[in-house]
N, C-alpha and C. Protein backbone atom coordinates (compact mmCIF):
# COMPACT_ATOMS: atom_id res chain seq x y z
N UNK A 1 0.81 -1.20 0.00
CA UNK A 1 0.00 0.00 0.00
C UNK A 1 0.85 1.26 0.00
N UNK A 2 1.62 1.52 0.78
CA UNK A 2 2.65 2.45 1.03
C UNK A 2 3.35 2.53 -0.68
N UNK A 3 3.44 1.81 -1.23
CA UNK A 3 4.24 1.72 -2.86
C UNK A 3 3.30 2.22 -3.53
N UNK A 4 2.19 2.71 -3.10
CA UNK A 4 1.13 3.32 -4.36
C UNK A 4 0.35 4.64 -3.73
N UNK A 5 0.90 4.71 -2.52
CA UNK A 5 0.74 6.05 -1.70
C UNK A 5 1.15 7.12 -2.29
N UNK A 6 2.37 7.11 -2.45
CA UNK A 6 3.82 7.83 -2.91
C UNK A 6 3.16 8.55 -4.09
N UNK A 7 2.82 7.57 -5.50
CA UNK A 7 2.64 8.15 -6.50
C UNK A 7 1.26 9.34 -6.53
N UNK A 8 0.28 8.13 -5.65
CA UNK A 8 -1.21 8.50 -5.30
C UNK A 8 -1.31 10.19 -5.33
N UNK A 9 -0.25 10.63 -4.14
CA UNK A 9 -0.44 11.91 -3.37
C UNK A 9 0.56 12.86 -4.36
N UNK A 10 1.42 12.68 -5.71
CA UNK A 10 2.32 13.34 -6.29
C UNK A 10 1.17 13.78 -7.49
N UNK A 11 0.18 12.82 -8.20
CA UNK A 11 -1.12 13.42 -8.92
C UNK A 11 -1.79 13.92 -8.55
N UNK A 12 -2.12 13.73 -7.09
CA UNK A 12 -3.32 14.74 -6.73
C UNK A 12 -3.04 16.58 -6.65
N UNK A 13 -1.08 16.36 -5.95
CA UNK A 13 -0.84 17.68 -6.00
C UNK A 13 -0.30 18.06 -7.03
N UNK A 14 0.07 17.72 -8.54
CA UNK A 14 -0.22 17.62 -10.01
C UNK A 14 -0.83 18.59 -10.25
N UNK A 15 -2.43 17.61 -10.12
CA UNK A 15 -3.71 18.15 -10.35
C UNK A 15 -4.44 19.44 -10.12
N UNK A 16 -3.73 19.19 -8.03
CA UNK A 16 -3.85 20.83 -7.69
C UNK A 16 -3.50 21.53 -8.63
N UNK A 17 -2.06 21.63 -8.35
CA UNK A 17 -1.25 22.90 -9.04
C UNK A 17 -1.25 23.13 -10.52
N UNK A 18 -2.04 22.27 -11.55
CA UNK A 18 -2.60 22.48 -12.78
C UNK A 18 -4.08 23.23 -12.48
N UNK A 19 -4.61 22.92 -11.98
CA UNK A 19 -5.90 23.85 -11.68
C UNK A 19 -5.74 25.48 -11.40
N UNK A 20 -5.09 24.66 -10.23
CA UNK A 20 -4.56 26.88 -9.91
C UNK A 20 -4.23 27.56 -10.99
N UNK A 21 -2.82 26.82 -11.66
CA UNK A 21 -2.78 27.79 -12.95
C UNK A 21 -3.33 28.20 -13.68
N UNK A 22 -4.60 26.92 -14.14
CA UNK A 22 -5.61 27.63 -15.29
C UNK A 22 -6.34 28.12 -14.58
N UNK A 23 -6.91 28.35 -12.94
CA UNK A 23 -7.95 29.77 -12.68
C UNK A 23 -7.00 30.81 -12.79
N UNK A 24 -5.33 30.97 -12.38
CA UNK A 24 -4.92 32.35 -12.32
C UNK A 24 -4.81 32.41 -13.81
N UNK A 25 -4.72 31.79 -14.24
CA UNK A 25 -4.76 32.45 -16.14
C UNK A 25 -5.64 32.78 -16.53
N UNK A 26 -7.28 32.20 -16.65
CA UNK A 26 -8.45 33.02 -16.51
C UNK A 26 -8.96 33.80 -16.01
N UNK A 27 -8.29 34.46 -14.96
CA UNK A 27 -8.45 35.34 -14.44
C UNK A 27 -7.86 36.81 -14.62
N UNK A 28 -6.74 36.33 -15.03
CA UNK A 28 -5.62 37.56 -15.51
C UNK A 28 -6.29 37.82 -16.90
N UNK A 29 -6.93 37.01 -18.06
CA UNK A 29 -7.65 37.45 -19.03
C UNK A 29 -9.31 37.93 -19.30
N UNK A 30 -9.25 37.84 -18.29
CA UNK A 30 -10.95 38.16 -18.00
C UNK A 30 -10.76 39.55 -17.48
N UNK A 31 -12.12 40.33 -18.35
CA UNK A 31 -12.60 41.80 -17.77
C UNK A 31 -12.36 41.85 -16.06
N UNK A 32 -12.50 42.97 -15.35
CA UNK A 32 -12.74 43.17 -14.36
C UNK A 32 -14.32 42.89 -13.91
N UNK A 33 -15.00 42.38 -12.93
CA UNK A 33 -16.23 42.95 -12.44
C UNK A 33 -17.03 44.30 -12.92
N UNK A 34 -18.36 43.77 -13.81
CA UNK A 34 -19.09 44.96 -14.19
C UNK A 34 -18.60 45.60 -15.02
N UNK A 35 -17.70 44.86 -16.33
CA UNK A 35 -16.55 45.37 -17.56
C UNK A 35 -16.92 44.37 -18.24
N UNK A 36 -17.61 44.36 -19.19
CA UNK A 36 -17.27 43.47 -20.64
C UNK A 36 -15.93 44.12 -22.01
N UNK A 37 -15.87 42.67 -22.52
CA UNK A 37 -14.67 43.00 -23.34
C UNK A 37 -15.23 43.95 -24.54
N UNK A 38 -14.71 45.26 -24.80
CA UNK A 38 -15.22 45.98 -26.08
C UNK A 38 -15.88 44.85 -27.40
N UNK A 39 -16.68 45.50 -28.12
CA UNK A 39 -17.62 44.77 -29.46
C UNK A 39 -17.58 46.30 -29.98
N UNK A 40 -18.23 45.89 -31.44
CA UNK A 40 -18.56 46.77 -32.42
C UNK A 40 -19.85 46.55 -32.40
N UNK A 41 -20.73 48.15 -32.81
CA UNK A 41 -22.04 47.88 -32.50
C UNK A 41 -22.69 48.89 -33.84
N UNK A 42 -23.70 49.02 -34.23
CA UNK A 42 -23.98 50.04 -35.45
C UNK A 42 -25.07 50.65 -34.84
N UNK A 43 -24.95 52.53 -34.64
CA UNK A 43 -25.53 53.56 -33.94
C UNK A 43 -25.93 54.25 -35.21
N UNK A 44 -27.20 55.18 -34.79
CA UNK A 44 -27.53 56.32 -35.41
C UNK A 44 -27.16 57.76 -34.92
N UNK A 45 -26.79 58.50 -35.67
CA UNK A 45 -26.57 60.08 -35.06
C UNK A 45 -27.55 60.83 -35.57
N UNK A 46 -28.39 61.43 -35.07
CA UNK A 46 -29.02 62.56 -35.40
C UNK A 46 -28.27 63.83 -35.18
N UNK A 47 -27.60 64.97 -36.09
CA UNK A 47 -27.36 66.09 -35.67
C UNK A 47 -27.07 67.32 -36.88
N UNK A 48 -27.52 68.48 -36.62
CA UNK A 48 -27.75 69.55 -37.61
C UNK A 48 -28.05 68.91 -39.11
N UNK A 49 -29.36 68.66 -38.71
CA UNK A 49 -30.17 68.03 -40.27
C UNK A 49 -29.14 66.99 -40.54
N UNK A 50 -28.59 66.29 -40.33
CA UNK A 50 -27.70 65.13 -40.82
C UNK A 50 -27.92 64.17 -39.88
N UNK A 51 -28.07 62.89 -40.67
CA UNK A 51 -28.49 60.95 -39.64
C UNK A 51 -27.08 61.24 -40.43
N UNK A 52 -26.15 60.30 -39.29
CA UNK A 52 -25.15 59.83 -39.81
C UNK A 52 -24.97 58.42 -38.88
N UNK A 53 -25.31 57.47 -40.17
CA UNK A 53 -25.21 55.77 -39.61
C UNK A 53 -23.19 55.48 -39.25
N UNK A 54 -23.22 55.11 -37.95
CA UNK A 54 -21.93 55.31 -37.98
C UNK A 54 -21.57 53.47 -37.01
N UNK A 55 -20.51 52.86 -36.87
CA UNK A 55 -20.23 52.03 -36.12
C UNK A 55 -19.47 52.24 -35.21
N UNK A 56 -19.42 51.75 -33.91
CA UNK A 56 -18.51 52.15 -33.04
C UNK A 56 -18.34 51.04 -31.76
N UNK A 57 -16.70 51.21 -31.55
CA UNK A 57 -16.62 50.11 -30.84
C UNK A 57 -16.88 50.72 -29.09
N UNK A 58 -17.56 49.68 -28.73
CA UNK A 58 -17.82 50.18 -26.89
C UNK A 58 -17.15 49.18 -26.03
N UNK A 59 -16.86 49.39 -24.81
CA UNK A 59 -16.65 48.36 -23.40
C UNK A 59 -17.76 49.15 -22.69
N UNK A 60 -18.42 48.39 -21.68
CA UNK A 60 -19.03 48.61 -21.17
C UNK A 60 -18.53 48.33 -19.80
N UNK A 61 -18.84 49.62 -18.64
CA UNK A 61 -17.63 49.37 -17.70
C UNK A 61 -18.42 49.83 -16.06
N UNK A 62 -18.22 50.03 -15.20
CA UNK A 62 -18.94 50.37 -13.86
C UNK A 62 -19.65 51.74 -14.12
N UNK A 63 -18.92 52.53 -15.20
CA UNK A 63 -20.07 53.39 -14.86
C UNK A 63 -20.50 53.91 -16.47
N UNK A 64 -20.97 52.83 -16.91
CA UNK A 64 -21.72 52.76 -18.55
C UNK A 64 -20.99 52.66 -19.33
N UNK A 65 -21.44 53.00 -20.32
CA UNK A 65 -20.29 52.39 -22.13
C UNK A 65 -19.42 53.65 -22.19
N UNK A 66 -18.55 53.03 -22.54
CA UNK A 66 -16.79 53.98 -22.93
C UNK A 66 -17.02 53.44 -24.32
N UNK A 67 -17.22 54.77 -25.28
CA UNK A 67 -17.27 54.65 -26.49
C UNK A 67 -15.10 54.42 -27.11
N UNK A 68 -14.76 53.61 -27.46
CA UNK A 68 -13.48 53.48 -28.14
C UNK A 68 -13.03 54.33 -28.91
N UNK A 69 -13.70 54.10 -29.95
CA UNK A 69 -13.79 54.45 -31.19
C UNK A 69 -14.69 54.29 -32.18
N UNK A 70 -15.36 55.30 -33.22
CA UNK A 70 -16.28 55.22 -34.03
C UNK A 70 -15.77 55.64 -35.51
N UNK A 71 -16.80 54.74 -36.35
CA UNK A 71 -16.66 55.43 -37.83
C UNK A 71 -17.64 55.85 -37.97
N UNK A 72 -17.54 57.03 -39.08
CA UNK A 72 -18.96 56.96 -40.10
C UNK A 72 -18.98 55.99 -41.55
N UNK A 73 -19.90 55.64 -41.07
CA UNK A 73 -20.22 54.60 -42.39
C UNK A 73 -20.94 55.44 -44.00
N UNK A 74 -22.23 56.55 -43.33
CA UNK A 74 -22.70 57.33 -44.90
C UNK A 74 -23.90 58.33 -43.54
N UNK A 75 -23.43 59.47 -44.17
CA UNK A 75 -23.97 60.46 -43.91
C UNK A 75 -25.41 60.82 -44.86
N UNK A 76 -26.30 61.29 -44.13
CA UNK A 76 -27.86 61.24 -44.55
C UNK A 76 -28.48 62.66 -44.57
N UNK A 77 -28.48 63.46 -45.49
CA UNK A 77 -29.03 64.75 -45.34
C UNK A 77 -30.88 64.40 -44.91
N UNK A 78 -31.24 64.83 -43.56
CA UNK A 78 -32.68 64.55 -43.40
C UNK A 78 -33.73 65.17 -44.12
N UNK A 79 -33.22 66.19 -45.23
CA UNK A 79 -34.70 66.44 -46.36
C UNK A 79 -34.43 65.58 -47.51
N UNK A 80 -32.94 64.78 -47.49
CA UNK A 80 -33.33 63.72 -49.06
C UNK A 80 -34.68 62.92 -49.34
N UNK A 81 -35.12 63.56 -50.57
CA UNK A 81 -36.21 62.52 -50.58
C UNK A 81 -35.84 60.92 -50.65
N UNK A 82 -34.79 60.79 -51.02
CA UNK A 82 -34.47 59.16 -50.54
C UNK A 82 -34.59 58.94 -49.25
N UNK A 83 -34.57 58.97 -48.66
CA UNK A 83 -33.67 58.95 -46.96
C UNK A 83 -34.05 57.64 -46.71
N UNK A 84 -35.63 56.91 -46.71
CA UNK A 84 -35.15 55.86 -46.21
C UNK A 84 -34.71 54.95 -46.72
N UNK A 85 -34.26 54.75 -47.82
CA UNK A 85 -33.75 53.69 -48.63
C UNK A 85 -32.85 53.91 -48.62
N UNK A 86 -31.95 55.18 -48.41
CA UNK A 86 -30.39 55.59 -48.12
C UNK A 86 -29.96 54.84 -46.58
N UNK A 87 -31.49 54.93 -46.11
CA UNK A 87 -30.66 55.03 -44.52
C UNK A 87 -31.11 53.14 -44.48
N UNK A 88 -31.82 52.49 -45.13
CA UNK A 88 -31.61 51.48 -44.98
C UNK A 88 -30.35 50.81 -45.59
N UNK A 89 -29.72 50.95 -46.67
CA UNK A 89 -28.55 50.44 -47.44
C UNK A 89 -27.47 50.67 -46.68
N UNK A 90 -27.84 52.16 -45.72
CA UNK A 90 -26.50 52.48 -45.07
C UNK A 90 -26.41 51.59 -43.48
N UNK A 91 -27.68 51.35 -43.29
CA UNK A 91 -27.62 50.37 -42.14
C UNK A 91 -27.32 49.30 -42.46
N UNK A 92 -27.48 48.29 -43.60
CA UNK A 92 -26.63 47.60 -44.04
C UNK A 92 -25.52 47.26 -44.04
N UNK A 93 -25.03 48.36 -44.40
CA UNK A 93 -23.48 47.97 -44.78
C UNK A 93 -22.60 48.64 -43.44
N UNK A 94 -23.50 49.00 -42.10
CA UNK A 94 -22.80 49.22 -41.21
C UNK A 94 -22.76 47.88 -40.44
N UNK A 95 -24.03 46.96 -40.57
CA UNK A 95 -23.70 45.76 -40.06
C UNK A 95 -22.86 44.93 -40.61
N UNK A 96 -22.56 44.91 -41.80
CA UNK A 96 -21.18 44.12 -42.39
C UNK A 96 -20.39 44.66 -42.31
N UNK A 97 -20.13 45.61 -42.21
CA UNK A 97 -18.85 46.47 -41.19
C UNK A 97 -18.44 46.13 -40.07
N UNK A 98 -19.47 46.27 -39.36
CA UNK A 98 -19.94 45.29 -37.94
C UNK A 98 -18.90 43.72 -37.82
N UNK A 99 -19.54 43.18 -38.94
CA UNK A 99 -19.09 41.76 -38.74
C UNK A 99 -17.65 41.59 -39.44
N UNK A 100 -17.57 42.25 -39.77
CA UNK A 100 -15.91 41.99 -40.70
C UNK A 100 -14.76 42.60 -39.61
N UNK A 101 -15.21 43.59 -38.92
CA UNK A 101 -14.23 44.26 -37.57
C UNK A 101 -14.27 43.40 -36.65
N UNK A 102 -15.62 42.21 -36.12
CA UNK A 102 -15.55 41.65 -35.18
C UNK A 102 -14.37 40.34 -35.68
N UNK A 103 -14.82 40.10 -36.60
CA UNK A 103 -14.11 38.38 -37.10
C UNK A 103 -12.52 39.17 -37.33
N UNK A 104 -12.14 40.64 -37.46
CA UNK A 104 -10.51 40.64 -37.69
C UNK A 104 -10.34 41.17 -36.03
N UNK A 105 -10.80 41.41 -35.18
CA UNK A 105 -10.76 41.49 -34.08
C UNK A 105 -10.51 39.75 -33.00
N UNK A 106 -11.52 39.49 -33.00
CA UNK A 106 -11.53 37.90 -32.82
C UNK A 106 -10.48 37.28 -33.37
């Protein structure tokens, strides 16, 4: 019994000390409490007669979203008689904007 003790108690503290490492490594890569990791998101601006469909990346953090950084995607004069077919194409192509920043991000 004693000949299979030895090994018994050298895996278990193995095992420990493989565990610990992967919580302190998940831990050191994980947000803080009440912090998610920044995303890209697609916003509207309303301002001086101009929608401007724009994307922008946020974290969201203890005390609300920290805007990163934003683009404009297509600016919208609000008397075009197009507007909503402008502002739908342009919402469009802010969500594939969207997804092409997340997947070279990721």
């Amino acid at each position: 019994m004693r000949l299979f003790a030895l090994p018994a108690t050298l895996i278990v503290v193995a095992v420990l000390v493989y565990l610990l490492v992967t919580l302190l490594r998940g831990a050191r890569g994980a947000a803080p409490p009440g912090e998610t990791a920044p995303r890209w998101e697609v916003d509207t601006v309303m301002q001086d007669g101009w929608t401007l469909v724009v994307v922008r990346k946020v974290a969201r953090g203890r005390r609300g979203p920290v805007e990163l950084t934003k683009q404009t995607v297509r600016a919208i004069p609000d008397d075009d008689p197009n507007w909503d077919e402008r502002y739908r194409e342009a919402v469009a192509e802010a969500r594939s904007r969207v997804s092409t920043l997340e997947l070279e991000s990721g």
